[in-house]
C-alpha atoms as a PDB file:
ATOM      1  CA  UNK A   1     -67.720-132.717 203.692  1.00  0.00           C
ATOM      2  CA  UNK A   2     -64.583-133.182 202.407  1.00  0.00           C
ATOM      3  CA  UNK A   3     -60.817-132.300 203.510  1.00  0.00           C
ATOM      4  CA  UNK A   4     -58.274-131.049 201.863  1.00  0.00           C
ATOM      5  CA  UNK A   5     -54.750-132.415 202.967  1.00  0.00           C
ATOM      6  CA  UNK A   6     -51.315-131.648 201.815  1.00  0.00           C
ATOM      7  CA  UNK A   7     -49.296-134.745 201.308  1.00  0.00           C
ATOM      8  CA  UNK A   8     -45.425-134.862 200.557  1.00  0.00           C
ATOM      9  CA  UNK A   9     -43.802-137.415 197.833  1.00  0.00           C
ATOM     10  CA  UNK A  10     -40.233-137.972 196.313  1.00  0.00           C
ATOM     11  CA  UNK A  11     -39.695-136.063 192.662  1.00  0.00           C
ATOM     12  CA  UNK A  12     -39.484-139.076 191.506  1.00  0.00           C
ATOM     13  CA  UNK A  13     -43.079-140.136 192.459  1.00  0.00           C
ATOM     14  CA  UNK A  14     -44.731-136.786 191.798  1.00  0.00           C
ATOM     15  CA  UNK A  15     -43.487-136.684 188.003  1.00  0.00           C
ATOM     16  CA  UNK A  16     -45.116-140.514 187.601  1.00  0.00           C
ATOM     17  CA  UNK A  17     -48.388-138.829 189.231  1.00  0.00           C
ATOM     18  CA  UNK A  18     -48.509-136.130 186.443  1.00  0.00           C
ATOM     19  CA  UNK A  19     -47.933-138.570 183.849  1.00  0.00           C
ATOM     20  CA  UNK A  20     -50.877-140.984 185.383  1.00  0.00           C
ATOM     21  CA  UNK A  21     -53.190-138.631 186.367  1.00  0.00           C
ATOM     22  CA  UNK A  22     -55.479-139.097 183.917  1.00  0.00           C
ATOM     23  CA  UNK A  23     -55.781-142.706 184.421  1.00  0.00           C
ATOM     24  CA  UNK A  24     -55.870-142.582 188.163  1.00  0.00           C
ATOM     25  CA  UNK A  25     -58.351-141.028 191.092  1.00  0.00           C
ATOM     26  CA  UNK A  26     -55.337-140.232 193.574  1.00  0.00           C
ATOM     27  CA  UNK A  27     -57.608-139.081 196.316  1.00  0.00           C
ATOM     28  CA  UNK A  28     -59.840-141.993 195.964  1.00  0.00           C
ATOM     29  CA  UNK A  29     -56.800-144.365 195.855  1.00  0.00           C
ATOM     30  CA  UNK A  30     -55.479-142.632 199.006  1.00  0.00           C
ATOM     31  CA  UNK A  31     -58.792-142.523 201.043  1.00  0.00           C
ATOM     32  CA  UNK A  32     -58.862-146.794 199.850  1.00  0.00           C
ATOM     33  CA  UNK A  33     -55.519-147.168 201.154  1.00  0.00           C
ATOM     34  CA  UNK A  34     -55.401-144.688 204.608  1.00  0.00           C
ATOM     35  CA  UNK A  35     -58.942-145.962 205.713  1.00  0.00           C
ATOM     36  CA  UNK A  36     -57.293-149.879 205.088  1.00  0.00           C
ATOM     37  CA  UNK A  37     -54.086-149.128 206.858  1.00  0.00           C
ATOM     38  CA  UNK A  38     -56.409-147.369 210.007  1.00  0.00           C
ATOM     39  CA  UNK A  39     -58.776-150.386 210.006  1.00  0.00           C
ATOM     40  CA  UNK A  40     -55.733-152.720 210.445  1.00  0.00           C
ATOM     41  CA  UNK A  41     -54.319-150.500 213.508  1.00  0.00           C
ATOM     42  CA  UNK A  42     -57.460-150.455 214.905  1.00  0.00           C
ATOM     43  CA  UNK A  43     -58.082-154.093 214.890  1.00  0.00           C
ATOM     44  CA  UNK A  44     -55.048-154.566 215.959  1.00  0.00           C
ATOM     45  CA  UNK A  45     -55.128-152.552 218.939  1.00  0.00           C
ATOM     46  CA  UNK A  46     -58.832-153.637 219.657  1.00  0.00           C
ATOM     47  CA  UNK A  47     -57.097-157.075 219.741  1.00  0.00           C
ATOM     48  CA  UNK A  48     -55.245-155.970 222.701  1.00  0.00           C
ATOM     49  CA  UNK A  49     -57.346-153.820 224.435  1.00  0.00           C
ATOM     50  CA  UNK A  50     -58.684-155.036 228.302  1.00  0.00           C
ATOM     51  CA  UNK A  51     -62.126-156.279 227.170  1.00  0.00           C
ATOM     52  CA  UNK A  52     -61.320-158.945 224.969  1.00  0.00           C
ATOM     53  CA  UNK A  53     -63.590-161.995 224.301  1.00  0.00           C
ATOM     54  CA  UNK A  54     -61.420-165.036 224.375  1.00  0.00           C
ATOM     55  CA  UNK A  55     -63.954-166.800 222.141  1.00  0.00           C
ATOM     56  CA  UNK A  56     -63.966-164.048 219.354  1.00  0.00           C
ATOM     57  CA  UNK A  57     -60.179-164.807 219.216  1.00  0.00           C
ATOM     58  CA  UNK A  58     -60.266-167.885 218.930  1.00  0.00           C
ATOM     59  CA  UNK A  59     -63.140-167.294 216.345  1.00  0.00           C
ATOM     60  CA  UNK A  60     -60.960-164.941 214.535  1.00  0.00           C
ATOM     61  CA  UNK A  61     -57.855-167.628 214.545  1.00  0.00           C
ATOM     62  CA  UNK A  62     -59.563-170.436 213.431  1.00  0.00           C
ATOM     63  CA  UNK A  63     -60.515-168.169 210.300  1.00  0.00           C
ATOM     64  CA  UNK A  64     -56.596-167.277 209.929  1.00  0.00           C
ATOM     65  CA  UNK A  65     -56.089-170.617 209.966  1.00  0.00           C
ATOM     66  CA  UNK A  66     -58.287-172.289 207.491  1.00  0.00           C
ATOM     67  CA  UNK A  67     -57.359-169.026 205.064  1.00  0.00           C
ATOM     68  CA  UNK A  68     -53.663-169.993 205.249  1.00  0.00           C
ATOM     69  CA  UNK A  69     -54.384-173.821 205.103  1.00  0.00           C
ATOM     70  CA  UNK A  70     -56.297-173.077 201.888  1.00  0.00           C
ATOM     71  CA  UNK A  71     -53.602-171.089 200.819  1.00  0.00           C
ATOM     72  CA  UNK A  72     -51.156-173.650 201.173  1.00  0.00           C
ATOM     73  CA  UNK A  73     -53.933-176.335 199.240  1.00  0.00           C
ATOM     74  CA  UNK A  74     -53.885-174.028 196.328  1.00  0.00           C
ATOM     75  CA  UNK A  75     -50.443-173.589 195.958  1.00  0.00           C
ATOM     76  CA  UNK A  76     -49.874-177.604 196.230  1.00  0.00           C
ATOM     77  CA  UNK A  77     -52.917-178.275 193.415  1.00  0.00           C
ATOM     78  CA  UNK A  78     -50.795-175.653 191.648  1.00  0.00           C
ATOM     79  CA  UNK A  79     -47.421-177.208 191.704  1.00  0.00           C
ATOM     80  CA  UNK A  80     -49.150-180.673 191.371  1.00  0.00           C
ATOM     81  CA  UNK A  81     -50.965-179.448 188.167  1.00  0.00           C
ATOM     82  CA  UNK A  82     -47.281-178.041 186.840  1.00  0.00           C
ATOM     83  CA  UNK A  83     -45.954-181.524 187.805  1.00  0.00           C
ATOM     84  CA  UNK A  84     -48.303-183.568 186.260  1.00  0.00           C
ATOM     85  CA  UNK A  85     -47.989-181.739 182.601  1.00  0.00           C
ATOM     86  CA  UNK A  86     -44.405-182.068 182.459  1.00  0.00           C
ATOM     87  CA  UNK A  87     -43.639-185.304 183.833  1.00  0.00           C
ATOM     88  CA  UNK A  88     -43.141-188.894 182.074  1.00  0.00           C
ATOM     89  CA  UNK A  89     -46.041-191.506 181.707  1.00  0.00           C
ATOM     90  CA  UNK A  90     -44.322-193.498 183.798  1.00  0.00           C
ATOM     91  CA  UNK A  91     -43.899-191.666 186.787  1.00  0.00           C
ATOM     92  CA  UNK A  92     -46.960-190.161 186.766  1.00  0.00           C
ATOM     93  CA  UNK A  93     -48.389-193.755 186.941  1.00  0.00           C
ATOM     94  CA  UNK A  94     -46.396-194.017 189.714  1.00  0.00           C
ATOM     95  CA  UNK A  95     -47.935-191.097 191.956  1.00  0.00           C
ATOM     96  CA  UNK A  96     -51.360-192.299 190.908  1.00  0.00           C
ATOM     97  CA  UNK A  97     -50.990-195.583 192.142  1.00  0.00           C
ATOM     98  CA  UNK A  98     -48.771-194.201 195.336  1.00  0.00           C
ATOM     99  CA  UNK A  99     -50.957-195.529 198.481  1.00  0.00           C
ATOM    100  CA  UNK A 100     -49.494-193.322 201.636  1.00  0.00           C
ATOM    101  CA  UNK A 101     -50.469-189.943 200.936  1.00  0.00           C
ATOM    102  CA  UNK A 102     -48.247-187.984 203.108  1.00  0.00           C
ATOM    103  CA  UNK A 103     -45.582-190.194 202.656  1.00  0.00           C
ATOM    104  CA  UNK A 104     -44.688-189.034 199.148  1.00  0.00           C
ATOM    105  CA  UNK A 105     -42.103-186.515 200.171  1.00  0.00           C
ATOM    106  CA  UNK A 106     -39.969-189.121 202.024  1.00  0.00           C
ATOM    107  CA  UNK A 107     -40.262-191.297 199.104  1.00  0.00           C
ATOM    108  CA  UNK A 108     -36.660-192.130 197.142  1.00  0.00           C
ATOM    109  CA  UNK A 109     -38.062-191.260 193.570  1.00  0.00           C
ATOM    110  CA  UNK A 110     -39.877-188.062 194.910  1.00  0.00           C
ATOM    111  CA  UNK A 111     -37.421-186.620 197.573  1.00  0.00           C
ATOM    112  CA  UNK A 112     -35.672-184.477 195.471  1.00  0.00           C
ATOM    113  CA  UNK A 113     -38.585-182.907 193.506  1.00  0.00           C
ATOM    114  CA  UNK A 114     -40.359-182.459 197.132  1.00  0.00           C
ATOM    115  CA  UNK A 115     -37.486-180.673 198.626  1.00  0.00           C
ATOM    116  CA  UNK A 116     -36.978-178.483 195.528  1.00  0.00           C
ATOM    117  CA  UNK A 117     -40.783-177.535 195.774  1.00  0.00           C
ATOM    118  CA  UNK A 118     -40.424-176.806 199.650  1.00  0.00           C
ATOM    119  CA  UNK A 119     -37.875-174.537 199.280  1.00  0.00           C
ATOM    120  CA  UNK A 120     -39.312-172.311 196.150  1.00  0.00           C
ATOM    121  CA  UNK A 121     -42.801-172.186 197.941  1.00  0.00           C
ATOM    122  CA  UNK A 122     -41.507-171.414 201.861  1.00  0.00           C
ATOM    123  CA  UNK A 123     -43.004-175.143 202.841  1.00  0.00           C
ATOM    124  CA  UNK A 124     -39.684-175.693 204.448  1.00  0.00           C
ATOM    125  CA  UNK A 125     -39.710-172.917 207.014  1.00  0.00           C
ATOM    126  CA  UNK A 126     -42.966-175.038 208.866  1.00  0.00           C
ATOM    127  CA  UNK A 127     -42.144-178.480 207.827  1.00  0.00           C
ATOM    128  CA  UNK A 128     -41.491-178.982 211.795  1.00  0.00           C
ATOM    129  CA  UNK A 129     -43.941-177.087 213.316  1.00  0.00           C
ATOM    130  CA  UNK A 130     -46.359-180.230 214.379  1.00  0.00           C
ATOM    131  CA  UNK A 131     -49.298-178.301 215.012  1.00  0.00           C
ATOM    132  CA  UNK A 132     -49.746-176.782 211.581  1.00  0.00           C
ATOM    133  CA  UNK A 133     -51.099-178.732 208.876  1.00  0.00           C
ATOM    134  CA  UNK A 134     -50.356-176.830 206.310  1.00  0.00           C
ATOM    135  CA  UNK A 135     -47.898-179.167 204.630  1.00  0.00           C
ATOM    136  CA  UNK A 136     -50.998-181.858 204.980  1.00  0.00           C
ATOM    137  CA  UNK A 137     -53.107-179.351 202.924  1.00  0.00           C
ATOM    138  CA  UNK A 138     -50.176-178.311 200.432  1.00  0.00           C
ATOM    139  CA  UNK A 139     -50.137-182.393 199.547  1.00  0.00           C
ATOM    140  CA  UNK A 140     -53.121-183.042 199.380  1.00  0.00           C
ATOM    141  CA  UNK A 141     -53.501-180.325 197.052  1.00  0.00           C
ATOM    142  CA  UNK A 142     -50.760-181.539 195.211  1.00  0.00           C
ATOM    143  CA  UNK A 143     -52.596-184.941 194.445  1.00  0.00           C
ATOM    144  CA  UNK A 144     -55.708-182.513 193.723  1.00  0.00           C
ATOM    145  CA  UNK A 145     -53.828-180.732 190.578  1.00  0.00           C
ATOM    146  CA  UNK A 146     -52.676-184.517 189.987  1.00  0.00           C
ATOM    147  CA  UNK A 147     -55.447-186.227 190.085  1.00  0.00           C
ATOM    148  CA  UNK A 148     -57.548-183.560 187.938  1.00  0.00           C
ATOM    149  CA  UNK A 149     -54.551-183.250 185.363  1.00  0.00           C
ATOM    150  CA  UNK A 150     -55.211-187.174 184.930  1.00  0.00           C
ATOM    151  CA  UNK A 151     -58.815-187.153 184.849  1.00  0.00           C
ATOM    152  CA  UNK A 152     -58.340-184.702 181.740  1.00  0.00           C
ATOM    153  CA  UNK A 153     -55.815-186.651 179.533  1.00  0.00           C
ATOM    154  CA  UNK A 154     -56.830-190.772 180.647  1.00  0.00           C
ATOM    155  CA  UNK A 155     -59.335-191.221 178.194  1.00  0.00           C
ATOM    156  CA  UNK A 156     -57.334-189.428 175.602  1.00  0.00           C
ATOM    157  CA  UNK A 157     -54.359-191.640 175.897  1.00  0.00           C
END
């Protein structure tokens, strides 16, 4: 059975709720978001509580981690892919050929577009943490949206 619950909201908010309502389900929207918000506490707290299985958190953190190292692949393919389309023949020659992977960002023709790139995409906060590979996984993306820009235009050129 359902409750019924009153709920406060700035003028402001309640005149773009009349306008909307039509196009919206409100309750459901709320019930999506309150049982989300109550699912994170509880985690949270069941996280913390006395009985905690030291293998289910490291489970759990191993899961973090390969969802943020894949976040930081895709955003690398990304910026690679953007690279690639607006760069010279020449220097995209030059990447393609480039043999030490990781050592792109120190390079003297690349530097500057590198440390551009790690400051727009937050990179630069974790470029020294040594136990995160996510700048690994954000270059080796980057040669990813590279490589598969190249592999599109080669045999067209």
């Amino acid at each position: 059975m359902a409750q019924k619950i009153t709920l406060s909201v700035p003028d402001l908010l309640h005149e773009k709720l009349k306008e909307w309502r039509a196009s919206f389900n409100f309750s459901k929207m709320f019930q999506e978001a309150v049982t989300e918000a109550i699912q994170k506490k509880e985690e949270f707290q069941k996280r913390f509580s006395d009985d905690f299985d030291m293998s289910e958190i490291i489970k759990r953190l191993k899961q973090e981690k390969l969802i943020w190292e894949k976040k930081y692949y895709k955003i690398g393919k990304k910026e690679g892919l953007l690279w690639a389309k607006t760069v010279c023949y020449e220097d995209l020659l030059y990447v393609l050929q480039f043999d030490a992977t990781y050592q792109i960002i120190s390079d003297p023709k690349m530097n500057q577009y590198f440390e551009q790139i790690y400051q727009s995409t937050d990179l630069v906060t974790y470029s020294n943490a040594s136990s995160v590979d996510h700048e690994q996984m954000f270059i080796e993306g980057w040669f990813k949206g590279v490589l598969e820009f190249w592999n599109q235009v080669k045999e067209k050129l």
